[in-house]
Protein backbone atom coordinates (compact mmCIF):
# COMPACT_ATOMS: atom_id res chain seq x y z
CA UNK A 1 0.00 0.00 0.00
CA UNK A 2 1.58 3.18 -1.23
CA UNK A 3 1.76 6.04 1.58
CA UNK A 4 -0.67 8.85 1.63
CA UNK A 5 0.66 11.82 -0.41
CA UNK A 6 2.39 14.33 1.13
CA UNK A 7 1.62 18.25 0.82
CA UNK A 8 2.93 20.30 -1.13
CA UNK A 9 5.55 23.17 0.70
CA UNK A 10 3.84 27.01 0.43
CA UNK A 11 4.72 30.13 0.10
CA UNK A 12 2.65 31.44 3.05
CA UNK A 13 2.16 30.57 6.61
CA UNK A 14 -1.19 29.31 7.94
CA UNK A 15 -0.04 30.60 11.41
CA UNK A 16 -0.52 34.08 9.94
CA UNK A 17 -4.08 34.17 8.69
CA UNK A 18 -5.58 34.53 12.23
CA UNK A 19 -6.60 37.88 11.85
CA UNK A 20 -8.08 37.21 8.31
CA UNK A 21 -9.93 33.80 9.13
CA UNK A 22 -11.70 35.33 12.53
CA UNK A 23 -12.49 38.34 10.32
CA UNK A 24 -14.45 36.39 8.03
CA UNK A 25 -15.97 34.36 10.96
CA UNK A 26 -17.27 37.44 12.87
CA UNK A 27 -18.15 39.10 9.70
CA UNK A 28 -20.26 35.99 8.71
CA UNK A 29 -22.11 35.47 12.10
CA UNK A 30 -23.26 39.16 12.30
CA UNK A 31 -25.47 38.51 8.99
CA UNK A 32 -28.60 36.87 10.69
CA UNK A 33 -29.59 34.25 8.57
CA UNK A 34 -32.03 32.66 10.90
CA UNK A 35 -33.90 29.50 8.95
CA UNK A 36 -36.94 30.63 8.87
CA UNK A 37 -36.79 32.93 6.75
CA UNK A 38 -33.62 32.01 5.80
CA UNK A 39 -32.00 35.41 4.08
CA UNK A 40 -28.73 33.63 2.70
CA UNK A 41 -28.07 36.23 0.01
CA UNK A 42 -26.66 38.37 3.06
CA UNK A 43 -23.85 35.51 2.97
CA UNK A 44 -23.40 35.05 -0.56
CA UNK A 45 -23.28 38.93 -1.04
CA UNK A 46 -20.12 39.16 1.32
CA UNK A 47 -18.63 35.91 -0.31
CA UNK A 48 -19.11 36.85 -3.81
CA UNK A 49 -17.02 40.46 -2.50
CA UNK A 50 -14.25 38.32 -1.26
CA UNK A 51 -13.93 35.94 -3.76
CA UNK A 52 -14.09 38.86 -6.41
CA UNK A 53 -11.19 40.53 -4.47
CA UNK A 54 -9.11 37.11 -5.24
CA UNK A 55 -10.45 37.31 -9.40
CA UNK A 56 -12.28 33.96 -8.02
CA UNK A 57 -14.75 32.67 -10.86
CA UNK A 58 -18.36 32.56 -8.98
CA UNK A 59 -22.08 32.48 -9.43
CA UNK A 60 -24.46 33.23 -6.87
CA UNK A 61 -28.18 31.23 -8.00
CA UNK A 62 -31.23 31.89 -5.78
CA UNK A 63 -33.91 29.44 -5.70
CA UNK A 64 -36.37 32.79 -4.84
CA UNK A 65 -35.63 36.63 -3.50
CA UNK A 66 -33.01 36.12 -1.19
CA UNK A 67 -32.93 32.21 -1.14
CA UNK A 68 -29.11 32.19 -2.23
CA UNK A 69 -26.47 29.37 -3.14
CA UNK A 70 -22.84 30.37 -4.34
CA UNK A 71 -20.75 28.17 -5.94
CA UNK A 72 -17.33 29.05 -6.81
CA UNK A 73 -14.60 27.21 -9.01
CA UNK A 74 -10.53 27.44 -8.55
CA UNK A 75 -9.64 26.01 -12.17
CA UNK A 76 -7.14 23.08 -12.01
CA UNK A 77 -5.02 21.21 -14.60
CA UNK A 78 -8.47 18.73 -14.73
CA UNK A 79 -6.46 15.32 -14.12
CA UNK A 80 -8.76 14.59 -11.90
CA UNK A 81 -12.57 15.45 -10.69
CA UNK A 82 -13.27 18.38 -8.92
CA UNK A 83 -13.37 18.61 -5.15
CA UNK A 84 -15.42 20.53 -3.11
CA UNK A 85 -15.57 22.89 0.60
CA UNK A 86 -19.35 22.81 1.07
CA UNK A 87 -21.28 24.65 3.96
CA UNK A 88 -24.62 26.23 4.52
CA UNK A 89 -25.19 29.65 5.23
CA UNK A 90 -28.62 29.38 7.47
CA UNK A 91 -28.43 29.03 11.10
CA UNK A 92 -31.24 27.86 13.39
CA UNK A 93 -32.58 30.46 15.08
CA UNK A 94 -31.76 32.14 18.36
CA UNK A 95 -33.30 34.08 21.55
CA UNK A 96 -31.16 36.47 22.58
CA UNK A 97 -32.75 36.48 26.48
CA UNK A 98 -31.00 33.40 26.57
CA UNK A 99 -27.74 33.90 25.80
CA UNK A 100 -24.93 35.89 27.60
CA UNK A 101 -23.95 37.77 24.13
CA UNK A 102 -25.77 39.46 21.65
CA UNK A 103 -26.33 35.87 19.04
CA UNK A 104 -24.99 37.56 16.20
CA UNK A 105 -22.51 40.16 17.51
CA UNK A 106 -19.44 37.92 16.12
CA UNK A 107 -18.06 39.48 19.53
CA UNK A 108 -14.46 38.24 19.95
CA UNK A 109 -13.74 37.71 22.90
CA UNK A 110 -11.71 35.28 25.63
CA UNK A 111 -9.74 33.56 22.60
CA UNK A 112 -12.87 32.59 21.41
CA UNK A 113 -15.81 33.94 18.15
CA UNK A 114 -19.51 34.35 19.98
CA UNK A 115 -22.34 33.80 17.97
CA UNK A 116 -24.60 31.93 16.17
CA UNK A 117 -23.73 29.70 13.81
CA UNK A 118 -19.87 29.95 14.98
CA UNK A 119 -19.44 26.06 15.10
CA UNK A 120 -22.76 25.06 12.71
CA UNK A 121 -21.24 26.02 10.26
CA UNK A 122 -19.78 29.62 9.61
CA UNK A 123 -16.46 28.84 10.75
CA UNK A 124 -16.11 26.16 8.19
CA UNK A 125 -17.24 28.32 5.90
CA UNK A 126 -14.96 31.22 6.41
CA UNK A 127 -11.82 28.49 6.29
CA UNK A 128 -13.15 27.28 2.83
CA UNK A 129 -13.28 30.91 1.62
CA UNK A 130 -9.56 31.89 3.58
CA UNK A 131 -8.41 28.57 1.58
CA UNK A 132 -9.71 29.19 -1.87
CA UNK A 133 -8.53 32.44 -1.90
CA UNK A 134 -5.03 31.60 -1.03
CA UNK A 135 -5.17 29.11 -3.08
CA UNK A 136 -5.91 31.45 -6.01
CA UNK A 137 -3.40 34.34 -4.53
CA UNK A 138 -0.27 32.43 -4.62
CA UNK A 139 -1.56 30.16 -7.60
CA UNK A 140 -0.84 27.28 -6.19
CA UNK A 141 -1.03 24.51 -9.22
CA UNK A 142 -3.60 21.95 -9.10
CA UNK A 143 -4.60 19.05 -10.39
CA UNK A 144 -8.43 19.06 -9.87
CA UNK A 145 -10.64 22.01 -9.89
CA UNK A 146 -11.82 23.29 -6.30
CA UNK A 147 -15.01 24.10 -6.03
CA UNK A 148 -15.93 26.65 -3.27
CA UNK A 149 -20.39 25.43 -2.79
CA UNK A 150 -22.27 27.80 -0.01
CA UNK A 151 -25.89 26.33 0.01
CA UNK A 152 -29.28 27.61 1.59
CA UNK A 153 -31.76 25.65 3.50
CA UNK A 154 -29.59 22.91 5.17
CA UNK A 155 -31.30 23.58 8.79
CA UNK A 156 -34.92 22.80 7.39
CA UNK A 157 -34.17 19.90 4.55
CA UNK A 158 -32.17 21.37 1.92
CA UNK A 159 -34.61 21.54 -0.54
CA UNK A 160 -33.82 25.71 -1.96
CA UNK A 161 -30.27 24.89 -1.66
CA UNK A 162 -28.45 21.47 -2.15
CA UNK A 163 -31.45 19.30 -3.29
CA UNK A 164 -32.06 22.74 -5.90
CA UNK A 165 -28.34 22.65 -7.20
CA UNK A 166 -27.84 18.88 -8.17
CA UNK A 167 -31.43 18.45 -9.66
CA UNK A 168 -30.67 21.69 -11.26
CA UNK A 169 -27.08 23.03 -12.04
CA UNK A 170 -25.39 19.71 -11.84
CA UNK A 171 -23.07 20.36 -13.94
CA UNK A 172 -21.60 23.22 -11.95
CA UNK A 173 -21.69 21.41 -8.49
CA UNK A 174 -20.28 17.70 -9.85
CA UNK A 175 -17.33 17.04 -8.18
CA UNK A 176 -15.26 13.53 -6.38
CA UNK A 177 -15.11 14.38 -2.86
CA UNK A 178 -16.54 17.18 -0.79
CA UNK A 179 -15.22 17.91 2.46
CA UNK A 180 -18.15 18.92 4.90
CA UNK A 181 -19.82 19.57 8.18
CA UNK A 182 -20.28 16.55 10.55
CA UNK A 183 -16.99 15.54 11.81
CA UNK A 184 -13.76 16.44 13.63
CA UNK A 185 -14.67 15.63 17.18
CA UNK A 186 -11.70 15.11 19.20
CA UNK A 187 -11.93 12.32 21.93
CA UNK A 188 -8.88 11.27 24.45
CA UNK A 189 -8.46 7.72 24.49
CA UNK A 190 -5.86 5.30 26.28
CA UNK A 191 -3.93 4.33 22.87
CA UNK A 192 -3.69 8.74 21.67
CA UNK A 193 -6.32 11.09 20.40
CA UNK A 194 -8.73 10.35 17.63
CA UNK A 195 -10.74 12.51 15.65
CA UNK A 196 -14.46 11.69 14.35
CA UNK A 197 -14.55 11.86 10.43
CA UNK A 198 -18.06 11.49 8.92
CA UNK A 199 -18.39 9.00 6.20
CA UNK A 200 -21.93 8.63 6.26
CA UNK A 201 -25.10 9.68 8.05
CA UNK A 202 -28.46 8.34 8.62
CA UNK A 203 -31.57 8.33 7.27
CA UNK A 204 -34.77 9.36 8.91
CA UNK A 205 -38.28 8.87 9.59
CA UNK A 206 -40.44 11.01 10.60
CA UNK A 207 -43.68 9.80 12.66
CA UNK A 208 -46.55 10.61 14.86
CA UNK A 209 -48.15 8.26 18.01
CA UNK A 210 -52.00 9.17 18.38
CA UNK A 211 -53.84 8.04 21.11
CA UNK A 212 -57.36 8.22 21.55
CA UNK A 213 -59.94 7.77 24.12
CA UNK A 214 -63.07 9.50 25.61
CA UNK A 215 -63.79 12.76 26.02
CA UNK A 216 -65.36 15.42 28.64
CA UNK A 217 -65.42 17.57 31.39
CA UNK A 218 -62.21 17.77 33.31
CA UNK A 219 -63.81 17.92 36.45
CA UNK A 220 -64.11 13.61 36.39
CA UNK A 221 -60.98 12.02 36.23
CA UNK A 222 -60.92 9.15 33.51
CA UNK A 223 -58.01 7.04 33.59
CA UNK A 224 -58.65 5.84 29.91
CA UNK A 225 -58.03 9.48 28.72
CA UNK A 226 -56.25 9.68 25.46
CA UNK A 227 -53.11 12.11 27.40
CA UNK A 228 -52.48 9.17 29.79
CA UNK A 229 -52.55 6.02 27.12
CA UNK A 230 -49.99 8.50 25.26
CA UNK A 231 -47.84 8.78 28.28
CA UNK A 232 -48.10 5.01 28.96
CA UNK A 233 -47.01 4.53 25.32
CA UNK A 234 -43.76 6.99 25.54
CA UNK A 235 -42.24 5.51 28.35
CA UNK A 236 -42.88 1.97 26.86
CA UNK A 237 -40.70 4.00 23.98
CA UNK A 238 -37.96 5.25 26.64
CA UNK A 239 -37.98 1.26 28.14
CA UNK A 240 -37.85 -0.35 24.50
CA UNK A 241 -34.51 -1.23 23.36
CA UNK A 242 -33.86 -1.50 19.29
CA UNK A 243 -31.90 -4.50 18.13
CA UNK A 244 -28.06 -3.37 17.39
CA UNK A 245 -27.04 -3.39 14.10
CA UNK A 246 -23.05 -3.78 13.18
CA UNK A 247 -22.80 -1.79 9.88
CA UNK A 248 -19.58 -1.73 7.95
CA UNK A 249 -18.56 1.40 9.39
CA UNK A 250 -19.73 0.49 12.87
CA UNK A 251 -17.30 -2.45 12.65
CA UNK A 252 -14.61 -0.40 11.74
CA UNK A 253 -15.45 2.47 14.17
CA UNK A 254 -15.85 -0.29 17.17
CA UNK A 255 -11.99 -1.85 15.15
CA UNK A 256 -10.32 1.27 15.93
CA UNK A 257 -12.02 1.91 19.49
CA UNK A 258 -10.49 -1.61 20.44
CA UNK A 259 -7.06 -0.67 19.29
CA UNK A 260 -6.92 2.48 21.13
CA UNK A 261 -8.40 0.94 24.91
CA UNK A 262 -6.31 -1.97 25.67
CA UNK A 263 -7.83 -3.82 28.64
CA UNK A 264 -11.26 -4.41 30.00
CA UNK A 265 -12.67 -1.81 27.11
CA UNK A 266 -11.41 -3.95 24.36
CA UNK A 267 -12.63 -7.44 26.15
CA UNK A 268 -15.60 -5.23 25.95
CA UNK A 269 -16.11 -4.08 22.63
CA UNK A 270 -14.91 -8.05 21.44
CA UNK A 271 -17.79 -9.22 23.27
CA UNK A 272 -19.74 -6.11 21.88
CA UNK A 273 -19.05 -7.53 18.01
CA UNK A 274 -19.85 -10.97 18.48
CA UNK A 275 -23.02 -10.53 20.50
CA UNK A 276 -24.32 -6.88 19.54
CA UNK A 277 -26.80 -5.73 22.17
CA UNK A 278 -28.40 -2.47 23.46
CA UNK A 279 -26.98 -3.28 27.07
CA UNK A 280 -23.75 -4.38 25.74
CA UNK A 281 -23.17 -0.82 23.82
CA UNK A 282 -24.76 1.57 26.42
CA UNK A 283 -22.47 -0.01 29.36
CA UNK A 284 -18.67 0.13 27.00
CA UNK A 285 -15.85 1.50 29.80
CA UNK A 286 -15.06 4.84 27.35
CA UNK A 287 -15.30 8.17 26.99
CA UNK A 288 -19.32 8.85 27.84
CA UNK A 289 -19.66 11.16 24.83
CA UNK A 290 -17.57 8.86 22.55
CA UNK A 291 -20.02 5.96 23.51
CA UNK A 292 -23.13 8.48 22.53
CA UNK A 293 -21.35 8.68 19.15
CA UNK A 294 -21.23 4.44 18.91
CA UNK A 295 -24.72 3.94 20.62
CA UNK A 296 -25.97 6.40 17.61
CA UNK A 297 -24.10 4.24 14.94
CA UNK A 298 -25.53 0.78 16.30
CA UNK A 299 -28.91 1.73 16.43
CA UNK A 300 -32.53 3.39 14.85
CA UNK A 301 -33.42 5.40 17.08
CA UNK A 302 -37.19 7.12 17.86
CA UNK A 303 -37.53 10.63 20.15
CA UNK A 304 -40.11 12.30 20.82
CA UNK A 305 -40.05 15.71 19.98
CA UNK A 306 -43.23 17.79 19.92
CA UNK A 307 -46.60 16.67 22.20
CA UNK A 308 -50.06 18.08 20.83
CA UNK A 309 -53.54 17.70 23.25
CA UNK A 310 -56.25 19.85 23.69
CA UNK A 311 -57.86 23.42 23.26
CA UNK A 312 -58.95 23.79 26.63
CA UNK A 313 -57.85 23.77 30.12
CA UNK A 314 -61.06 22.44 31.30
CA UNK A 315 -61.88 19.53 28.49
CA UNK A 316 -60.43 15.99 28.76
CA UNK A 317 -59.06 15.75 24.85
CA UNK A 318 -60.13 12.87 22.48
CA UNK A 319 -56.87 12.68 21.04
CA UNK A 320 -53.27 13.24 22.02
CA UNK A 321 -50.35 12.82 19.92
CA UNK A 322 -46.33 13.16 20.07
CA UNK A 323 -44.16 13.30 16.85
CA UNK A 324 -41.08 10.99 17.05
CA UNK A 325 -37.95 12.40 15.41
CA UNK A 326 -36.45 8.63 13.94
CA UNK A 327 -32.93 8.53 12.66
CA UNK A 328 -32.32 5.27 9.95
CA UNK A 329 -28.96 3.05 9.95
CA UNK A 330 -27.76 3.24 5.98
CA UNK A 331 -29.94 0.91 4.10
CA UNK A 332 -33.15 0.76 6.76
CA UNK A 333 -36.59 1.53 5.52
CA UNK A 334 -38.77 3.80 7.28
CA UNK A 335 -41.81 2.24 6.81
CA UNK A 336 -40.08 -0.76 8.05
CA UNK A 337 -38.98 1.26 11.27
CA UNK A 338 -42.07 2.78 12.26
CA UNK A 339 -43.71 -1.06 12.56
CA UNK A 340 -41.19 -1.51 14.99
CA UNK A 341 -41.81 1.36 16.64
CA UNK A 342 -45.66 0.67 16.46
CA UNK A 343 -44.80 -3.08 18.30
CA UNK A 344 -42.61 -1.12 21.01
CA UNK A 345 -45.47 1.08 21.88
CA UNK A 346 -48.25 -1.14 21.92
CA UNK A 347 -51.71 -1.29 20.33
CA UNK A 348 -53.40 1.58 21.98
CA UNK A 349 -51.82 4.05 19.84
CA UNK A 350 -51.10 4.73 16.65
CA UNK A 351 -47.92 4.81 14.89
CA UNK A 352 -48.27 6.62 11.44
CA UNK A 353 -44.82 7.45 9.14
CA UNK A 354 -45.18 11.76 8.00
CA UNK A 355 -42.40 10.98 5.70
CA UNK A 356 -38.90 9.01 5.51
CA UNK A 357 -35.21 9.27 3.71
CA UNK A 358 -33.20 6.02 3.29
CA UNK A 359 -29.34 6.93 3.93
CA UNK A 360 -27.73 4.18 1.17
CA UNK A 361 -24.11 6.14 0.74
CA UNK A 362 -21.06 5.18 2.96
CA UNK A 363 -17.78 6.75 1.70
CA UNK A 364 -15.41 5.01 4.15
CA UNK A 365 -12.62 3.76 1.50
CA UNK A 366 -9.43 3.19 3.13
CA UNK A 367 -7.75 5.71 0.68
CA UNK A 368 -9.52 8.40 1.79
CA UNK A 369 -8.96 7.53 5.20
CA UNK A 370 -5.40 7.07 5.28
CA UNK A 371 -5.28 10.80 3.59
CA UNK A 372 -7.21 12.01 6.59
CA UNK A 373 -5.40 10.07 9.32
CA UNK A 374 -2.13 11.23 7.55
CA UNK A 375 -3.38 15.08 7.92
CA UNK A 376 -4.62 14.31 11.86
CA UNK A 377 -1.25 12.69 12.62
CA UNK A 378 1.15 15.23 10.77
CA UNK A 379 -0.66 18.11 12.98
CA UNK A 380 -0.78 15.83 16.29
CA UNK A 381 1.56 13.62 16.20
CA UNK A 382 -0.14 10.01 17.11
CA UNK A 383 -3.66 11.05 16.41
CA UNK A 384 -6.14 9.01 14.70
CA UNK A 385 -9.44 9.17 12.68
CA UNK A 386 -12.21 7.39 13.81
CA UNK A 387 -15.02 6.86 11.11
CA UNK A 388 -18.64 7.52 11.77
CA UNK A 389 -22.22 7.53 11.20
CA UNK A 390 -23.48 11.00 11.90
CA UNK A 391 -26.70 10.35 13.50
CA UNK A 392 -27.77 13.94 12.20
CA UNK A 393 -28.77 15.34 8.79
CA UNK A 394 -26.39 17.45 6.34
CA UNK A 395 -26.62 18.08 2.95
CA UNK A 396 -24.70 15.52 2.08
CA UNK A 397 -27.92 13.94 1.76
CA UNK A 398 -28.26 15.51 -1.37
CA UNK A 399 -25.43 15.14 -3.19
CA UNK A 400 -25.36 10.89 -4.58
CA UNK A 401 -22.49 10.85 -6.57
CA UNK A 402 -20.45 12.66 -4.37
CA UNK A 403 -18.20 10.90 -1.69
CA UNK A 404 -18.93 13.51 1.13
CA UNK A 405 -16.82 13.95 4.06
CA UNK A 406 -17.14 15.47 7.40
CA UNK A 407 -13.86 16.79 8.35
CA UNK A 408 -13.06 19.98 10.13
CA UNK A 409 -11.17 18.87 13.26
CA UNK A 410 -11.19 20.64 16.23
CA UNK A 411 -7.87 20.83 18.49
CA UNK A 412 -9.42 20.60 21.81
CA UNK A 413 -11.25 17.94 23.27
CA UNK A 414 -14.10 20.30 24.28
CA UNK A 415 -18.04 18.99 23.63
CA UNK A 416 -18.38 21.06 20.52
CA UNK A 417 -21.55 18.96 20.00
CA UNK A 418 -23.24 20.28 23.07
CA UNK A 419 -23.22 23.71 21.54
CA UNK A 420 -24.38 23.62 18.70
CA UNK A 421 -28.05 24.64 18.26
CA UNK A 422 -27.51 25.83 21.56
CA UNK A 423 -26.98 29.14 23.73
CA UNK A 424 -23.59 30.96 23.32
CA UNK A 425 -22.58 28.78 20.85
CA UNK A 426 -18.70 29.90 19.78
CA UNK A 427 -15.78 28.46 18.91
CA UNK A 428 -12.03 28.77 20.18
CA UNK A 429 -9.71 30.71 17.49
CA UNK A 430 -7.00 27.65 18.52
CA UNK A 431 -10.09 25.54 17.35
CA UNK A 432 -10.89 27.25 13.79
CA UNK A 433 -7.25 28.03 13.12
CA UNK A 434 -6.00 23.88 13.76
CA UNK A 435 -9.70 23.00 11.68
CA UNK A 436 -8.83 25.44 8.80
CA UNK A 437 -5.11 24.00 8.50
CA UNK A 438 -6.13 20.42 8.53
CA UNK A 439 -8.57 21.29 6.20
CA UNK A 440 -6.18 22.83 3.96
CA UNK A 441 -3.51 20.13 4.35
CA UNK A 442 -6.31 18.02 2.96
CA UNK A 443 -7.06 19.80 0.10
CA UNK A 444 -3.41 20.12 -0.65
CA UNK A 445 -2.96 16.26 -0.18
CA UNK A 446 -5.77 15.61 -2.37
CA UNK A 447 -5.25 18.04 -5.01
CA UNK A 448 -1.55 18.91 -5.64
């Protein structure tokens, strides 16, 4: 097996772009682009500037007013297919009563950039641009076109961004390999550090559990009210426990874990492979978030997510319902899922699939692998990358042909994950800076 290719030596030190990458970070969070209603263009407008400054090719498509994509193309010698830096420009929204800094102030402060969408996903996006436009500004020769894609709509389905540009400008957002959100996790282990690389995510199926029963005055208690047979259902739900299912990846997730926890961990996760079980995964001796990450890659998985009874306070309800958010293992059906779910819950309720996605793509080829682990290890010496299936949604999901990648490590071992979506979501600059370098090392690997 031949070794990973090396980068090539520039004329420029990533070390030195700190005040240019947190630029474009702050000056990306402080464009609201709250999904709904979405306003991309705000981003695209301040990316088409910048990538104009750099004579950067570019077109910026809008599915409606203000519903804008850009995608961007750094012309190589076309030996190979095109690669791409993809990110979204929406953000979930944010109430700023509940945060300790304005949400889209891009404050910097305390080594770190406040604001939403800081980690999900502006900060990869600002790296991208920072990349592509050094890149371009030293002309670095390459062997592939890099594509520069900046989509709308991720945070509610994709549909006016990613799903809108491969059904309809194809041609312009075809590439090999797109490096994406939904990796770069860093976890401590016994055998070094490893880092989380996303080589596939799930599918999903929506549902909704309806109970019935009688209804009334609220003044007479009635045990066989449609609110209680609902809550007897849910916590059958919380009790039930989905059979395990070893995917490719999984095995070569649970492969790695073993390597890197000598001991009672690895006796563990041996056991864990030849007998998969609920118990067996939600009781491995590691890391407590790291075993979230391998619970989620074993397993469907059903939450509830929204509860709907009643008009008034003083009426029992005839109906009561809860919508499950379900995440799908590659290759599992919805429809198939939600009978399960329906046999987990009982007969009492209903179980009815809103809509599904089946998750068939898994891009974990060992070439592509060894390139990132190479990348990990020449920035941290004895690091590791540990493949996953990202039990969230990205719009990778609309791109088929495309072997997408989450990869934007972070340097500390921080819970990145519990910020995101959250209050005072930000990101260390020692963080974006050691993302934005492996990132480019990648690139460079890949297309020099």
């Amino acid at each position: 097996m031949s070794a990973p290719p090396q980068p090539m030596a520039l004329p420029f030190s990533w070390a030195d772009q700190e005040r240019h990458l947190v630029g474009h970070l702050s000056a990306l969070i402080r464009l609201d682009t709250s999904n709904p209603p979405g306003r991309e263009i705000a981003v695209a407008r301040y990316v088409s500037r910048e990538l104009s400054r750099s004579g950067i090719a570019h077109s910026v498509l809008e599915f409606e007013p203000g519903r804008a994509n850009l995608v961007a193309r750094l012309p190589g010698s076309g030996r190979e297919p095109s690669l791409m830096l993809l990110g979204h420009a929406d953000v979930v929204g944010a109430r700023p009563e509940a945060w300790s800094r304005p949400p889209f102030s891009g404050e910097v402060a305390e080594g770190r950039v406040w604001g939403r969408g800081a980690l999900d996903m502006k900060g990869q996006i600002a790296a991208s641009l920072l990349i592509v436009q050094l890149l371009a500004g030293h002309r670095i020769p390459l062997r592939r076109d890099v594509l520069l894609v900046v989509t709308a709509d991720e945070e509610a389905g994709s549909r006016l961004g990613a799903y809108w540009l491969w059904e309809n400008h194809r041609r312009l957002v075809e590439a090999e390999f797109a490096f994406n959100e939904g990796g770069g996790q860093r976890f401590v282990t016994p055998g070094g550090p490893v880092y989380t690389v996303q080589v596939a995510e799930k599918g999903s199926a929506r549902m909704r559990v309806t109970a019935r029963g009688p209804g009334g005055h609220a003044s007479v208690p009635r045990s066989e009210a449609s609110v209680f047979t609902l809550a007897e259902a849910l916590l059958r739900l919380r009790a039930y426990a989905p059979g395990t299912v070893v995917h490719r990846t999984a095995r070569r997730m649970l492969r790695t874990l073993a390597d890197l926890h000598p001991g009672a961990a690895t006796e563990a996760i041996e056991r864990l492979l030849e007998d998969p079980d609920w118990a067996r995964a939600n009781s491995l001796p590691i890391d407590p978030v790291l075993r979230d990450f391998v619970v989620a890659g074993l397993h469907n998985t059903a939450v509830p997510t929204m509860l709907s009874a009643g008009q008034r306070q003083n009426v029992v309800p005839v109906e009561a319902s809860a919508v499950l958010d379900g995440r799908l293992l590659p290759g599992e059906l919805p429809d198939r899922w939600a009978q399960e779910v329906q046999r987990a819950v009982g007969d009492q309720v209903e179980v009815s699939l809103l809509h599904g996605r089946v998750s068939h793509r898994v891009h974990d080829e060992p070439e592509i692998l060894r390139v990132l682990g190479a990348t990990v290890a020449a920035h941290e010496p004895g690091a590791r990358v540990l493949p996953y299936i990202n039990p969230a949604a990205t719009d990778a999901r609309a791109f088929p042909d495309t072997k997408v990648i989450g990869f934007f490590p972070s340097a500390s071992d921080a819970d990145i994950m519990r910020l995101i979506h959250a209050p005072d979501e930000h990101t260390r600059i020692s963080d974006l800076m050691f993302g934005g370098q492996c990132l480019l090392d990648a690139v460079l690997r890949l297309s020099t």
